[in-house]
Protein backbone atom coordinates (compact mmCIF):
# COMPACT_ATOMS: atom_id res chain seq x y z
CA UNK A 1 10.02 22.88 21.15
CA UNK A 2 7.05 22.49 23.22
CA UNK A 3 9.45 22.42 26.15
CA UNK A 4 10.54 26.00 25.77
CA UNK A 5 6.73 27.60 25.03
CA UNK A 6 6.22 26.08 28.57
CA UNK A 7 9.22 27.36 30.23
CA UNK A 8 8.70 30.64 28.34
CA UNK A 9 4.97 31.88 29.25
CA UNK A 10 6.55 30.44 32.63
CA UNK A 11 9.24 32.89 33.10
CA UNK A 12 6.89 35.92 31.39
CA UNK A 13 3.96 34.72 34.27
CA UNK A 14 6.59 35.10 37.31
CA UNK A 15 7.97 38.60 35.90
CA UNK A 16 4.67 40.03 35.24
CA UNK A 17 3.90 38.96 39.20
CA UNK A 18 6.99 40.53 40.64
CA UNK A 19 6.08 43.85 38.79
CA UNK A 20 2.50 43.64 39.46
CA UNK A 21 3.57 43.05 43.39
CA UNK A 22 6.17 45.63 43.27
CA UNK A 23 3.70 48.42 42.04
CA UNK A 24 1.23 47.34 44.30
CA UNK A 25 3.40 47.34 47.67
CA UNK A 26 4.72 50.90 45.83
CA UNK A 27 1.08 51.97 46.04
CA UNK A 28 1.01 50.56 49.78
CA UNK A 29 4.18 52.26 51.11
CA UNK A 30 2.57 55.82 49.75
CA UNK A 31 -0.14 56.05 52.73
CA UNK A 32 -2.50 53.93 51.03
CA UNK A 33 -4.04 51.47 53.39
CA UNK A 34 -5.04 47.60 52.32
CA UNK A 35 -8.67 48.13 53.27
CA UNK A 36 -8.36 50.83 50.20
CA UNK A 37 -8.00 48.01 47.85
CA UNK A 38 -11.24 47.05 46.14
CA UNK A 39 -12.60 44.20 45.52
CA UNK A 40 -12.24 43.26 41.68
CA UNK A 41 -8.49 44.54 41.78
CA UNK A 42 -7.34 42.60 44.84
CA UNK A 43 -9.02 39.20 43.19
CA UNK A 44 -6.89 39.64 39.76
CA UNK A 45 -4.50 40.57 41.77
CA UNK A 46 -4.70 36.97 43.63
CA UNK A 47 -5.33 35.36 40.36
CA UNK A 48 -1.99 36.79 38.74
CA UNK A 49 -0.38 35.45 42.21
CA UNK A 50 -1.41 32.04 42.00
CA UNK A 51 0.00 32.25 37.99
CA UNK A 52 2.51 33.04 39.24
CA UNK A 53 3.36 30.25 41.73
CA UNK A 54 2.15 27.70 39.48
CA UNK A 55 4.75 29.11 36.54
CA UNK A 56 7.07 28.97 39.42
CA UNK A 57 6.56 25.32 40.44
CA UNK A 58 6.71 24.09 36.15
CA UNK A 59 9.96 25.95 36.26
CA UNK A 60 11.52 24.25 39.58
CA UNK A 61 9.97 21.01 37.99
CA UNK A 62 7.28 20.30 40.63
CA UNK A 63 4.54 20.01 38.02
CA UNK A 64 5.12 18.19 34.65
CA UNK A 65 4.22 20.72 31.56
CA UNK A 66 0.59 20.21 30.44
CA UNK A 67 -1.56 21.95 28.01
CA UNK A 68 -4.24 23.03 29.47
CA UNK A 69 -1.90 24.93 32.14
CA UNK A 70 -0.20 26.32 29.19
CA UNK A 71 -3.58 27.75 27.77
CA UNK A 72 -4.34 29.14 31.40
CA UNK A 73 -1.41 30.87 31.81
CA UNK A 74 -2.10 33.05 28.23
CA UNK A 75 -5.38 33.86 29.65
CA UNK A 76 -4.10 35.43 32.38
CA UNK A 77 -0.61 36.99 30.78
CA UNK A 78 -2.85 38.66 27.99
CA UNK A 79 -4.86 40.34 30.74
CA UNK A 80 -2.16 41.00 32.93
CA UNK A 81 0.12 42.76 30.31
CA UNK A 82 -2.57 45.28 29.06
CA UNK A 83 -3.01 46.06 33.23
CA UNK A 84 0.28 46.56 33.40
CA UNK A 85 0.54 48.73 30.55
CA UNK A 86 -2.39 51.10 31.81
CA UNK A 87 -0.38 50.98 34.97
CA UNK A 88 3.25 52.01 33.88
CA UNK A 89 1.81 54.33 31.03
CA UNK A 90 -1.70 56.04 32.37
CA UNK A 91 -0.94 57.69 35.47
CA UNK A 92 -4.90 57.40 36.34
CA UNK A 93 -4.97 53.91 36.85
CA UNK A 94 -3.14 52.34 39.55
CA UNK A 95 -3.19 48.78 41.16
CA UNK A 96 -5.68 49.45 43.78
């Protein structure tokens, strides 16, 4: 059982990456330049990254499942789903 929380907040980590990335080369290819960015969004956006390619390597088996990276990745999927949210659904608030 534990196996498949682990492999689950895995696969939801990558996804929300590739959709955060996606919006925010979408916001890049519309004339906005990367010096635009600012500061705060640009560091969650690293820290979603780096969930990302952790999630990646427990998937591909490169790191063995352990708890505490289970907890870390919920702390940064809660976060990253109510962005997202504000992003798709509030046409104010974008990734940069």
């Amino acid at each position: 059982m534990k196996n498949v929380v682990y492999k689950a907040t895995s696969c939801l980590s990558v996804i929300l990456t590739l959709i955060l990335m996606y919006d925010l080369i979408r916001e890049l290819r519309e004339g906005m330049s990367v010096s635009d960015i600012n500061f705060l969004p640009f560091l969650t956006s690293l820290i979603v990254v780096a969930n990302g390619v952790l999630a990646f390597l427990l998937l591909i088996g490169k790191i063995k499942p352990q708890k505490h990276l289970l907890i870390l990745q919920i702390f940064v999927i809660i976060p990253t789903c109510l962005l997202l949210y504000q992003i798709l659904f509030n046409s104010t608030v974008s990734c940069t």
